[in-house]
Each structure stands twice: as C-alpha cells, then as structure tokens.
Protein backbone atom coordinates (compact mmCIF):
# COMPACT_ATOMS: atom_id res chain seq x y z
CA UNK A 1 146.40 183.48 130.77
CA UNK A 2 145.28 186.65 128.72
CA UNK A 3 141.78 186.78 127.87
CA UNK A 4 139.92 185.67 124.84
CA UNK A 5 139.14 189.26 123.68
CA UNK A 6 143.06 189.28 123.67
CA UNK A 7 143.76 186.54 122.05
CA UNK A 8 143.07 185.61 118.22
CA UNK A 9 142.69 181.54 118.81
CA UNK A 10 143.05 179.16 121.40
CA UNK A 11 144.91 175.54 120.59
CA UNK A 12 142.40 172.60 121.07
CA UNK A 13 143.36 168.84 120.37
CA UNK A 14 141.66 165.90 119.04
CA UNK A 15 142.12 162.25 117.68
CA UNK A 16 144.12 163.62 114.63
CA UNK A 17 146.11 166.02 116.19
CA UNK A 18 146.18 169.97 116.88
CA UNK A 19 143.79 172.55 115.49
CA UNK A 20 144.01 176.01 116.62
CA UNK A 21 139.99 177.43 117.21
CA UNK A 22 139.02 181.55 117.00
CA UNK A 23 139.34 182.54 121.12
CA UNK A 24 135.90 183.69 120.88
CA UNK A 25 134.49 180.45 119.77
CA UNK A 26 132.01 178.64 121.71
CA UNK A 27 132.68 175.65 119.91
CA UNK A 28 136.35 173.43 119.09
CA UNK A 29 138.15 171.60 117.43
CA UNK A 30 135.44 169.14 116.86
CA UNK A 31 133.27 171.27 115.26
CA UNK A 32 135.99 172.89 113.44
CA UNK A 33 136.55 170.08 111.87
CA UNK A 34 132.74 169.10 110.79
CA UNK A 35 132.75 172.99 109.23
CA UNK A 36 135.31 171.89 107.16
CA UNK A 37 134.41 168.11 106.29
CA UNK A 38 130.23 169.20 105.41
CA UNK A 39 129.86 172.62 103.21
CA UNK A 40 127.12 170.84 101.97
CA UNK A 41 123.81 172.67 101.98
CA UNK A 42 124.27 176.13 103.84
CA UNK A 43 122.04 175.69 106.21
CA UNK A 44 123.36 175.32 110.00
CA UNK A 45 121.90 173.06 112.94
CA UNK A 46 121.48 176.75 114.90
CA UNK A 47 119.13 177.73 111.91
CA UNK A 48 116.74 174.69 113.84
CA UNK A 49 115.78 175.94 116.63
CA UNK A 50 113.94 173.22 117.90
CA UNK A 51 117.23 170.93 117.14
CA UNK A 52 119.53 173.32 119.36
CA UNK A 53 116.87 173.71 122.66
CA UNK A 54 115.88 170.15 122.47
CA UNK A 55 119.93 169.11 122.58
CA UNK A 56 120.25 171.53 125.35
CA UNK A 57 117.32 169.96 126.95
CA UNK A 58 118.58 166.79 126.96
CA UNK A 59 122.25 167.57 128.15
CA UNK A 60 120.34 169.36 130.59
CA UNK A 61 118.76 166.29 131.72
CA UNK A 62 121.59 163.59 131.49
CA UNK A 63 123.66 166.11 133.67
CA UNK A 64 120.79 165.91 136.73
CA UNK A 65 120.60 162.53 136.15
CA UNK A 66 124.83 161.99 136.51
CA UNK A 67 124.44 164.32 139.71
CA UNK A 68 121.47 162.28 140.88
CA UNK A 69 123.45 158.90 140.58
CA UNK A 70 126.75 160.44 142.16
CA UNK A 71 128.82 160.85 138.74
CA UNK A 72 128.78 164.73 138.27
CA UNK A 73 129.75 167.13 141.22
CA UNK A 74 127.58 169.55 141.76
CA UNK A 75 129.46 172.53 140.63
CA UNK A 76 129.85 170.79 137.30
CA UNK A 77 126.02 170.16 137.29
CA UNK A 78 124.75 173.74 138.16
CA UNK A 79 126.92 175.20 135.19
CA UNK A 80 125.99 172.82 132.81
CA UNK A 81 122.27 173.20 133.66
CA UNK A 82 123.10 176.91 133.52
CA UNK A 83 124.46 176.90 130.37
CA UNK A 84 121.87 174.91 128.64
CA UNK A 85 119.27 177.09 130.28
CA UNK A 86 120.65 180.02 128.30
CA UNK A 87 120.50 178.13 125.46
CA UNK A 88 117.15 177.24 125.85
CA UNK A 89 116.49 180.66 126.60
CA UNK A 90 118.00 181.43 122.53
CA UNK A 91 121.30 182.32 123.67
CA UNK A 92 124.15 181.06 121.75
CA UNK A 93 122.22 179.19 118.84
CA UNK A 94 124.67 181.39 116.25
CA UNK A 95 127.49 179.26 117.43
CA UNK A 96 125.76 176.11 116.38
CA UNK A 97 127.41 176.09 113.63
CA UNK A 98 127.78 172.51 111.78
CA UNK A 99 126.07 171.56 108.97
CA UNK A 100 122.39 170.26 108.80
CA UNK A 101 123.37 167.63 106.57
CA UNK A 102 126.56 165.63 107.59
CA UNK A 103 128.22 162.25 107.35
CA UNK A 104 128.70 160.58 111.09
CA UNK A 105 125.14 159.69 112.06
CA UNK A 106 125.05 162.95 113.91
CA UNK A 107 128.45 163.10 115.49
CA UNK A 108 129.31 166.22 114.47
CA UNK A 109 125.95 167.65 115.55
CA UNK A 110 126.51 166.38 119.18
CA UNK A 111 129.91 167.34 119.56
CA UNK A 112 129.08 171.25 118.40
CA UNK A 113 126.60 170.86 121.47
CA UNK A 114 128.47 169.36 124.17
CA UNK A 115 131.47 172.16 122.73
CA UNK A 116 129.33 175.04 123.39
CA UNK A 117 128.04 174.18 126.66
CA UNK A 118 130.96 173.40 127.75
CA UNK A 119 132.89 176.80 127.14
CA UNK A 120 129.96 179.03 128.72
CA UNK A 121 129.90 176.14 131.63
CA UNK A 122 133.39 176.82 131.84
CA UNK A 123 132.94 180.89 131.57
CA UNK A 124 129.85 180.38 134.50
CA UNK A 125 132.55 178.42 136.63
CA UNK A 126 135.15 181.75 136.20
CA UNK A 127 136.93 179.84 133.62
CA UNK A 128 138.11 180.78 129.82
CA UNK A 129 136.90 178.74 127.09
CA UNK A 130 138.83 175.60 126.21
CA UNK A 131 139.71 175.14 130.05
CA UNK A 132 138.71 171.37 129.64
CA UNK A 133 140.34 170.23 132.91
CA UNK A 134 137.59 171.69 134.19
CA UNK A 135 134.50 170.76 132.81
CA UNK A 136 135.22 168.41 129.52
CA UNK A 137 132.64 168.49 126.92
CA UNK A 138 132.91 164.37 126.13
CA UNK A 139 133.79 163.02 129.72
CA UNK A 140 131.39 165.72 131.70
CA UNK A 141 128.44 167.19 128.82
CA UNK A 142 128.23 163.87 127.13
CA UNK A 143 128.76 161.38 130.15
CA UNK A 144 126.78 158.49 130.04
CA UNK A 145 125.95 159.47 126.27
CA UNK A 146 126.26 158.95 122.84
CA UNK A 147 125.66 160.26 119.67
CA UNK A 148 123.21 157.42 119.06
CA UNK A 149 121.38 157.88 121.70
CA UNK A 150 121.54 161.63 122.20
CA UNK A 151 120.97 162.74 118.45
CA UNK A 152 117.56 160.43 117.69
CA UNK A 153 116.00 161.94 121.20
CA UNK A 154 116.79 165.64 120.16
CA UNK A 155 115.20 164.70 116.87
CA UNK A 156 112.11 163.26 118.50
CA UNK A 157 111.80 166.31 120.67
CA UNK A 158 112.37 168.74 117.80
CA UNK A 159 109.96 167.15 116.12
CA UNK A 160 107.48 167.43 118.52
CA UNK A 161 108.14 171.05 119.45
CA UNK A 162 107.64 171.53 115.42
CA UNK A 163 104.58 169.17 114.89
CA UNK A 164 102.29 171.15 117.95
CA UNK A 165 103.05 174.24 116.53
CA UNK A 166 101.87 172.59 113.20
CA UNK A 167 99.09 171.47 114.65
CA UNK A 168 97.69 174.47 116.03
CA UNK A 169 98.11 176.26 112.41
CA UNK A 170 96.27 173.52 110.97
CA UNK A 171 93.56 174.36 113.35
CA UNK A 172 93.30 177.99 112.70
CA UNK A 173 93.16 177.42 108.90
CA UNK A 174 90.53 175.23 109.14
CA UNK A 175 88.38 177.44 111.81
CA UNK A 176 88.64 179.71 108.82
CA UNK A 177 87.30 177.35 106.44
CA UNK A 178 84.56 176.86 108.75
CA UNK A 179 83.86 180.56 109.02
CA UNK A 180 83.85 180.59 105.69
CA UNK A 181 81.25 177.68 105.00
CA UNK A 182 78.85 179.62 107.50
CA UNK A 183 78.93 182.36 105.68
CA UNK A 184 78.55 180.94 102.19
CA UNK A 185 75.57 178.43 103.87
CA UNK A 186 72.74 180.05 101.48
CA UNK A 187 74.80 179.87 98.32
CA UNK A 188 73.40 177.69 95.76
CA UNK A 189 76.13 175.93 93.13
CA UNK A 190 76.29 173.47 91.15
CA UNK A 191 78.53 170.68 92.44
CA UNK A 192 81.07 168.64 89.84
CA UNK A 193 82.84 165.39 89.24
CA UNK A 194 84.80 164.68 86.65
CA UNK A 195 84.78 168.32 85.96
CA UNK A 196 81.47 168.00 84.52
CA UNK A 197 78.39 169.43 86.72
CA UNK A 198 76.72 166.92 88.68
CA UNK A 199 74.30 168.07 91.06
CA UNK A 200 73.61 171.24 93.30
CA UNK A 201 75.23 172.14 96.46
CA UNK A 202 75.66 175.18 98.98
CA UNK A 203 79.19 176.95 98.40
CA UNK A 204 78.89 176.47 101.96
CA UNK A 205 79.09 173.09 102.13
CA UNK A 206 81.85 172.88 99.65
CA UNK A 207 84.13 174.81 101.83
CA UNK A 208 82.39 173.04 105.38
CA UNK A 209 84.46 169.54 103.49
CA UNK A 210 87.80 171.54 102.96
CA UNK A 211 87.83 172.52 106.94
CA UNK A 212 86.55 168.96 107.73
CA UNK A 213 89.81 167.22 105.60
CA UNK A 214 92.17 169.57 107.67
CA UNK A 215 90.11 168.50 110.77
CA UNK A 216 91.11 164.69 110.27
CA UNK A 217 94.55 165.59 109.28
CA UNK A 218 94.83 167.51 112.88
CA UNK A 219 93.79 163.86 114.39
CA UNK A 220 96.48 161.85 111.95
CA UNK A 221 98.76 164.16 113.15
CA UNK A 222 98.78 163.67 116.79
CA UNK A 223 98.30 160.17 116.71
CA UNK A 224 101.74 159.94 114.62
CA UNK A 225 103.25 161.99 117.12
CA UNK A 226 102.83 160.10 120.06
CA UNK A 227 105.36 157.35 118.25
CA UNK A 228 108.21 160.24 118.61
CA UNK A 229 107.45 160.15 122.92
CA UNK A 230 109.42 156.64 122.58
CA UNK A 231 112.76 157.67 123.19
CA UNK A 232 116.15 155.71 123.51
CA UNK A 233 118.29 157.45 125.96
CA UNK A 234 120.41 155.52 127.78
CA UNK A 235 120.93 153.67 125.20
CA UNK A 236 124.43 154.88 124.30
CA UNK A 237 126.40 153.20 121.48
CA UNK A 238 124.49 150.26 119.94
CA UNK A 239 121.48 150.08 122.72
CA UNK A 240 123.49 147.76 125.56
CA UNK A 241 123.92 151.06 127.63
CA UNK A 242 127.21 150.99 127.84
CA UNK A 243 129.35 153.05 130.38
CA UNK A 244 126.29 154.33 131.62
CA UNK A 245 124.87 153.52 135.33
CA UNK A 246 122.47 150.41 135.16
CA UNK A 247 119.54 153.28 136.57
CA UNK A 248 120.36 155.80 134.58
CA UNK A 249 118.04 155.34 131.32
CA UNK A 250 115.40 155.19 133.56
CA UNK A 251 116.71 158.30 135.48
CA UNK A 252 116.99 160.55 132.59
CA UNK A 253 114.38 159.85 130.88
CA UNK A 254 112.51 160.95 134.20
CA UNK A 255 114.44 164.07 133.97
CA UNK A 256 114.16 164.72 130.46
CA UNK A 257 110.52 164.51 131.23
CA UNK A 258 110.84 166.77 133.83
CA UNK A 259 113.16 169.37 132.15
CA UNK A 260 110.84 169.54 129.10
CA UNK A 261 107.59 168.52 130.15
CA UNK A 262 106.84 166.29 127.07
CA UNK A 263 105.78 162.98 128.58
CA UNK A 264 108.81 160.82 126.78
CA UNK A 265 109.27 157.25 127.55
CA UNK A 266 112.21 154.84 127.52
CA UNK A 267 111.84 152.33 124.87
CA UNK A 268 111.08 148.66 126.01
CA UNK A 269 114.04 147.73 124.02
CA UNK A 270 117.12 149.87 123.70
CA UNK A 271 118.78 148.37 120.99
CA UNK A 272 116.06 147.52 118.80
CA UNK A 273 114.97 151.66 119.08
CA UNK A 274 118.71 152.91 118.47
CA UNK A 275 118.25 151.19 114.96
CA UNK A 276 114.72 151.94 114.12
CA UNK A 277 113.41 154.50 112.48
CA UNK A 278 110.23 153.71 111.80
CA UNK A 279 108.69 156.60 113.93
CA UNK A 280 110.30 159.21 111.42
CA UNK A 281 108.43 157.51 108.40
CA UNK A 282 104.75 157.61 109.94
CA UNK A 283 105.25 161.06 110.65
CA UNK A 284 106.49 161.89 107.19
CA UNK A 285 103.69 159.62 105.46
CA UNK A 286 101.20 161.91 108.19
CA UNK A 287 102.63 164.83 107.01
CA UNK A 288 102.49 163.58 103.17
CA UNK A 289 98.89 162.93 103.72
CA UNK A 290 98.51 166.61 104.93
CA UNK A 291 100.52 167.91 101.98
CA UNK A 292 98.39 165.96 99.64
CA UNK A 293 94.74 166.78 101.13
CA UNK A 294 96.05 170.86 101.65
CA UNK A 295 97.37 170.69 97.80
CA UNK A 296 94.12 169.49 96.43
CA UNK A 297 92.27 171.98 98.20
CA UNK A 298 94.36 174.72 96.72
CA UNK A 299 93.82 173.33 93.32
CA UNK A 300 90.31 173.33 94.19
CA UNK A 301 90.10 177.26 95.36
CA UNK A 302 92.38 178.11 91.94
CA UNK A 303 89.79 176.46 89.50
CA UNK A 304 86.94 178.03 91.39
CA UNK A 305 88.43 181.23 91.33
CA UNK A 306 89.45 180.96 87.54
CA UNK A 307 88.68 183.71 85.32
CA UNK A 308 87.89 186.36 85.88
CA UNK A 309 85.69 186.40 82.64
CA UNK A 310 86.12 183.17 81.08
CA UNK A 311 86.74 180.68 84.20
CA UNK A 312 84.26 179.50 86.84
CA UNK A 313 84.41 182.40 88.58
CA UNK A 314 82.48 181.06 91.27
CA UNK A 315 84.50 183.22 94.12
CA UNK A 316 87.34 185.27 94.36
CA UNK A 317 90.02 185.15 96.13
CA UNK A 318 91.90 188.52 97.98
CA UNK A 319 94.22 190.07 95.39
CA UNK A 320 97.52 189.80 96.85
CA UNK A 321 99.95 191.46 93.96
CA UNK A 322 100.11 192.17 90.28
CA UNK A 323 100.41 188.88 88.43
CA UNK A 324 102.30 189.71 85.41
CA UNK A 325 104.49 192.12 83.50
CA UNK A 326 103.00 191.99 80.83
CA UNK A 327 99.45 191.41 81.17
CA UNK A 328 97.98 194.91 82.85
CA UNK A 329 95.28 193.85 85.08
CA UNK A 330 96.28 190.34 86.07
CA UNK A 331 95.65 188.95 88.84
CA UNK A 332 96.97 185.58 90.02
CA UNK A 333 96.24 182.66 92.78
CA UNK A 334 99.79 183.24 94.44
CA UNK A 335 98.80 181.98 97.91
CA UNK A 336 97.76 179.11 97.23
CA UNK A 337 100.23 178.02 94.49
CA UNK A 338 102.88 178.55 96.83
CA UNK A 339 100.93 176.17 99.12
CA UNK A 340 101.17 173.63 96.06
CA UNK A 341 104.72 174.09 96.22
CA UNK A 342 105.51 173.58 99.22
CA UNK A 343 103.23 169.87 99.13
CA UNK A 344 105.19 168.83 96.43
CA UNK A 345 108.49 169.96 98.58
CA UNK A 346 107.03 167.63 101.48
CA UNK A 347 105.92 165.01 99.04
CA UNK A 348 110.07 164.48 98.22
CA UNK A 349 111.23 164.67 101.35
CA UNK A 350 108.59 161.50 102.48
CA UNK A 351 110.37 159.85 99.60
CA UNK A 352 113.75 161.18 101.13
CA UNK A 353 113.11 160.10 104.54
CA UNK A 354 112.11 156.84 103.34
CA UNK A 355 114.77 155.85 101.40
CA UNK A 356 117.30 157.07 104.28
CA UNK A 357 114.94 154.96 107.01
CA UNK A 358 115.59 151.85 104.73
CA UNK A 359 119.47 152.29 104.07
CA UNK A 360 120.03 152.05 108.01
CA UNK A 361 122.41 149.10 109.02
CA UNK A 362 122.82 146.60 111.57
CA UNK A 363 122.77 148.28 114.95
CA UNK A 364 122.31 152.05 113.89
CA UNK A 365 120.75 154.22 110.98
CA UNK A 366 124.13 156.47 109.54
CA UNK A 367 121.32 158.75 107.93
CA UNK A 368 119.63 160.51 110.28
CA UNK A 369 120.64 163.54 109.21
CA UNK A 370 118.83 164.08 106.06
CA UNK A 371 116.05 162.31 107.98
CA UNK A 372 115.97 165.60 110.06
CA UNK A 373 116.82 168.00 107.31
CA UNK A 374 113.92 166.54 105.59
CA UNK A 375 111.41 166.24 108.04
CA UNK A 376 112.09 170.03 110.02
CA UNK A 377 111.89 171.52 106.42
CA UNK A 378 108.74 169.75 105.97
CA UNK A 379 107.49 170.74 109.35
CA UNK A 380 108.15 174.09 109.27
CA UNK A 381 107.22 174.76 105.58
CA UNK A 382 104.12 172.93 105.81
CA UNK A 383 103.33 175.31 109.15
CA UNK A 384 103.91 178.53 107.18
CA UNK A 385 102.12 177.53 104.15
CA UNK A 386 98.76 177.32 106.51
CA UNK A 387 99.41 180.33 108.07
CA UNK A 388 99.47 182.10 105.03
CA UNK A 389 96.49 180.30 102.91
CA UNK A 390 94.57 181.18 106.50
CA UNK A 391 95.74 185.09 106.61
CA UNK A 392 96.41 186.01 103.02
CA UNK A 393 93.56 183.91 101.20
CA UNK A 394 90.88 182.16 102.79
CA UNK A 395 89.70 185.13 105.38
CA UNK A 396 89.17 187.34 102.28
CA UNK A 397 87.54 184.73 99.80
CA UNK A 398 84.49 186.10 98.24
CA UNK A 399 81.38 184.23 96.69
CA UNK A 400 80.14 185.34 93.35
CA UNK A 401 76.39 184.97 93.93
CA UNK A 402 74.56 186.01 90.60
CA UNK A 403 76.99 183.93 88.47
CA UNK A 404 76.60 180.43 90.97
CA UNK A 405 72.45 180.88 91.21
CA UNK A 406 72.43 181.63 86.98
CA UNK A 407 74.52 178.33 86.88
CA UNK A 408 72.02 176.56 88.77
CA UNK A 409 69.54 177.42 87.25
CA UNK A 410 70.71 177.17 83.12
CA UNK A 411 72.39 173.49 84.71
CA UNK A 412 71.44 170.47 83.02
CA UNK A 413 72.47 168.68 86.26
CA UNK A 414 69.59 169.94 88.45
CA UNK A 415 67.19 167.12 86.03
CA UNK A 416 68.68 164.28 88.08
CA UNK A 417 67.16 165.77 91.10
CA UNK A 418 63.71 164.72 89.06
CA UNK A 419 65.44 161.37 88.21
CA UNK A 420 61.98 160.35 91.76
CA UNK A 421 59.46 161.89 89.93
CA UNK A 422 60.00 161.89 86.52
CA UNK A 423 61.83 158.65 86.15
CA UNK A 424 65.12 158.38 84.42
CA UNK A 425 64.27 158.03 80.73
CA UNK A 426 62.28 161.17 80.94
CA UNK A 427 65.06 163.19 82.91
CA UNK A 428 67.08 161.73 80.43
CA UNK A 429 65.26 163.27 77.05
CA UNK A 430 64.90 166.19 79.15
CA UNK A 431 68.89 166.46 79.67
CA UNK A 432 69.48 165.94 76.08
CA UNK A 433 66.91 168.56 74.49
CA UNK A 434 68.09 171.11 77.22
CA UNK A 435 71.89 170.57 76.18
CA UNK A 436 71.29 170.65 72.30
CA UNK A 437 68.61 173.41 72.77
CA UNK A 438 70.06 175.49 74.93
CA UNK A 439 66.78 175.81 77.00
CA UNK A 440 65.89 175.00 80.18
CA UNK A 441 65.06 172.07 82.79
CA UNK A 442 62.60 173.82 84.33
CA UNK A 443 60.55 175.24 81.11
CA UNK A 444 60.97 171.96 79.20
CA UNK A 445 59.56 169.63 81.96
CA UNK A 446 56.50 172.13 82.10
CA UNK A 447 56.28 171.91 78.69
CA UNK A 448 56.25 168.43 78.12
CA UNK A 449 53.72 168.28 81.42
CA UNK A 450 55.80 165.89 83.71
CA UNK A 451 54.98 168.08 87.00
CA UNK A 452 52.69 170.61 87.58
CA UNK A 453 54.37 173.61 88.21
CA UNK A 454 53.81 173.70 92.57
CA UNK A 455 55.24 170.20 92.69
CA UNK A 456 58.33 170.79 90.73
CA UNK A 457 58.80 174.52 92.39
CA UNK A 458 58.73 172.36 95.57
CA UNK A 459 61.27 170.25 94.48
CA UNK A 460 63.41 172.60 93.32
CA UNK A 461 63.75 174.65 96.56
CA UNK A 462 67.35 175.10 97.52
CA UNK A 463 67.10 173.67 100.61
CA UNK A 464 65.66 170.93 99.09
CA UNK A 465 68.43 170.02 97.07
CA UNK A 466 71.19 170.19 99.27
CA UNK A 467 70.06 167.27 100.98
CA UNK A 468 68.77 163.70 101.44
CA UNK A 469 64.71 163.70 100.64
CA UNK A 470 61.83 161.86 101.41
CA UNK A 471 60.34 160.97 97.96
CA UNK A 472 56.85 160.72 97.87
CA UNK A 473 54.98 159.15 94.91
C-alpha cells in the first residue's frame, strides 16, 4: 500500500455508502460528513481546547477501563492511550475539525474524536490511517460508549478546566481592587444613591465593596462547579448501560479520575443524568450573576471617571488609546466597556442555555451543543474580560484628591451626619438654605449657633464619618 504522502485520499465507508477522505486526514468519513451537514458558525470543536483534551481524556480512560475488564488487548490499549496523550499534550487539535454547533446531540463531535485517535493509534501500531481492521474507531475508541454518555462528560470536564482558570482571574482582579482600596483608604468622597449625594465615604471603601462582590462571586462559582463532578459515563445510550460491562461505569469513572485528576463521580442514577441538564443552567445563572455584578462595577468606574471637566471626575482611569476621530484629545473608558460587552454576551447565552436545557426530550437533551457553544464562550470571554479590567484598568486607576475633599466639603449631604446633634428639622433648614444659597454646612450651622465650633470640628473628622458612632447627647 503506498503511503499517505503518496496518495491524494483514502476510501472510507459508512451507513450511507462510500466517501473518499484527503490521505493525510486524521479524521473520516464521519467527520467528513458533519463538515458538510454543519457550516454553521465557523468556529471548530479544535478551537476548544478544553473540549478536545477532555474527549481525549476520557477515551483515554474508557480504553484502561476495557483493558482492565478484559475487552481491549493491550496493544490496542497502549496506542490508544498514546494517542490521546499526544492530544492532550496539543497535538492534533487542527484536525478537530467539526462544527461547534451541530445537529446529532454531539454525534458528530464524538465521532471526529474517536476518528483521530484512531488513525495516529493506527500510525503508533506501524499502520496507515484508515487501517480499521486494526484498531476501529466505533468498536475499539468508543467501546462501551456513546455519544450520550461520552459528549455530556467532556462537557463537564471542559467546563471545569475553563471555570478554575476563571476562577483564579477573578481572584487576581479582585486582589487588585483590594490594592486599590488600601491605597485610596484616606480619601474622603461623598457617597451616592439614586445618583444624588448621600453621605461621605473613603474612595477606599468604595473600591474595598467592588473586590468584596468579585470575592462572593469566586465562592458562587465553585460551589456551581462541583454539580459538573457528577458525571454519567457508563451510561451509554439512554442511561441502562447498554453493551457495556456491568463494572465498567464504576471502572471508568475511577480511571477518568485517575487520568485527569478531577475528583468526578458516577451519577446515582444513569438515566435520569443522561437527560438532565440542570448542572449546565446553575453554572450559567453563576456565571450570569458574575456578568451582572462585574458589569455594574464597570458602569460604576465609567461614571466616576466621567469628565474630564464636566463629569465626576472623581478618578481616572489609565489612558489606553485615542477615543475619537474627531474629537482631538479624547479619551475614552474602553476597558471597561468592553467588559460591559462581554456581560451582556454572557447574559444571552444564560438565556440560550436555558431555553436549550428546557427543549431536551424524553431520555436525552438533542441540544447540547449550543449548550457548550454558549457556555465555553461565556467562560472564556468572561476570563479575558477580568484579565484585562485587572491589567489594563484597575492597576493604573488614579484618585482625584482636591476635587473629592472640595466635594465633601461644598456637600449638602455631610448635614445628615448632624441629623444626632442637631435634630432633623434643623439639618433640614440647614440643607435647604445651603442648596438655594450656595453656602455652606459648616458656616451656616455656626451661624445659626447649633454647635460650637470644637464639637462640630469633632464630628466632622473624616474618620469620623466613615463609620458607625457613638452619639453622645
């Protein structure tokens, strides 16, 4: 037989007949086929990592497992395990080439595995590619498998490869929130609700309750993601385990385990996990809640930072490019609107995932697919959009000192820390004169002798308003 670099394509069959396949191809006729049937959004299951090694890892597993229970000779088992290894390793992942979003439930994504490792299992055993009497990708990859048991548990384990990596960005921003909030500790503002200024605050803490949000969100987030360590493997077609050995969920889940060290579980009930996903939606409503809470922060740092003459100018953040072409001298909040952007991306694909979760039927869920386009996108978007508020925006955020002390100062809203001493129809007269005067709290509650000038200096220390007093008539 001439080799593949001689020859142009190799003939491979299937249910509907004979496709010929480029010789070079690590992948068939099955694949093929999917290429063809799903041109749908451009973007390829090898473009997910975390999809391609964690279906490596698992035919990795199910093929110790078959050797374990005395279905897969040896020599079958030690190429397959090589070849997955490889692709672990972040070989091969260009010839993962299906669609992300396909019709099939995820067919078409399992058979482009089990094709691939089979032809470099084949190559590692001294065979050529499409040599299937030797190593068959259904009857020796995918024994004791199936799609709907094999695609939910790569999904699981992509998701958790994506969700720690997540995590620890998460983290990072919000240490530099922290940082931040330490160094803005002795900054007096005024704080606002409704828009309208309320009373004061430290800059500091302002930005200690933007790293505190992220800090719960890092909790949500691992909680939710200790539902994806329930996996159904062994499950096979509808959850029965059929044609698989009565040990082997229990086996490969063991190896899986082993193989990946994640610490998944088999499901106490096969088929009620092949038809549930309920685990996807928690961690998209976890990761919607993120989205949210990360948004509002950025809308937070793009009012505070408005200006630069006639906003709040209260800090300012690094400039990162020129913000218009038309405008000389414009500078705009481009980090974090693109952090809106992408919370209003993951904010659709909860709704996505949702709506795909609920059209499942009977014994399986067809839409998996979009589940996983949808929830890797809003993985991995969410995880760059931290990274870059954290390195191109927070780390360089400035405080504009003068301008917050003057607005404490000239506020109206420091009278209702005199609300104690004063009571509150004579803060009140006080607020009004002040606001249609244009003079002072402090000058007009001398004036009108309602403290002698030590007591209300006392009360008016900053560190005195930033916090819960002891009022003492």
């Amino acid at each position: 037989m001439p080799e593949d670099s001689m020859t142009k394509t190799r003939s491979e069959h299937d249910l509907l007949g004979d496709r010929n396949v480029p010789a070079k191809a690590y992948w068939g006729v099955h694949t093929l086929r999917a290429v063809e049937n799903f041109p749908i959004s451009g973007q390829t299951i090898g473009q997910v990592p975390d999809l391609v090694v964690a279906l490596a890892c698992i035919k990795q597993a199910a093929a110790l497992a078959n050797a374990d229970l005395g279905l897969l000779k040896p020599a079958r088992r030690d190429a397959i395990v090589a070849a997955c290894e490889e692709i672990r390793a972040g070989k091969l992942h260009d010839q993962f080439v299906v669609d992300q979003i396909q019709g099939g439930a995820g067919t078409s994504t399992n058979m482009n595995a089990n094709e691939v490792i089979a032809n470099r299992a084949l190559e590692i055993m001294g065979y050529h590619k499409g040599e299937y009497a030797h190593l068959h990708p259904n009857e020796h990859v995918n024994q004791s498998q199936s799609t709907n048991d094999v695609y939910p548990t790569a999904l699981k384990l992509a998701a958790w490869f994506g969700i720690h990596r997540l995590i620890l960005a998460m983290g990072t921003l919000r240490g530099a929130f922290a940082e931040k909030a330490v160094e803005f500790a002795d900054v007096l503002k005024m704080g606002r609700t409704q828009l309208q200024e309320a009373v004061p605050m430290t800059l500091g803490q302002e930005f200690n309750a933007f790293a505190i949000m992220l800090g719960e969100d890092e909790l949500r987030l691992a909680e939710a993601a200790q539902l994806i360590l329930e996996i159904n493997l062994g499950a096979t077609a509808i959850g029965t385990g059929i044609t698989a050995h009565p040990d082997y969920a229990a086996r490969v889940c063991a190896r899986l385990a082993e193989v990946t060290g994640v610490p998944v579980v088999t499901a106490a009930d096969l088929v009620e996990a092949t038809q549930d996903c309920g685990a996807f939606v928690q961690v998209s409503g976890v990761l919607k809640r993120v989205a949210v809470k990360l948004s509002k922060t950025c809308n937070d740092l793009r009012l505070l930072s408005s200006g630069p003459r006639a906003g709040f100018a209260e800090i300012n953040l690094p400039a990162r490019q020129a913000g218009s072409s038309i405008m000389p001298g414009k500078v705009n909040p481009v980090i974090p609107e693109v952090v809106n952007q992408v919370a209003f991306e993951v904010i659709g694909n909860d709704v996505t995932i949702s709506f795909a979760a609920e059209a499942g039927q009977l014994q399986l869920n067809a839409f998996e697919p979009i589940i996983a386009y949808s929830l890797f996108r809003s993985v991995s978007h969410l995880t760059a959009a931290c990274n870059t508020l954290e390195d191109h925006c927070i780390r360089g955020i400035t405080a504009n000192r003068e301008k917050l002390r003057l607005s404490v100062e000239t506020s109206i809203g420091i009278v209702t820390a005199l609300n104690p001493y004063i009571g509150y129809a004579n803060a009140t007269e006080v607020a009004l004169e002040a606001h249609h005067t244009g003079r002072g709290v402090y000058e007009l509650v001398l004036e009108k002798g309602l403290l002698p000038k030590a007591r209300l200096d006392a009360i008016l220390r900053p560190e005195e308003l930033t916090r819960p007093q002891k009022i003492v008539a």
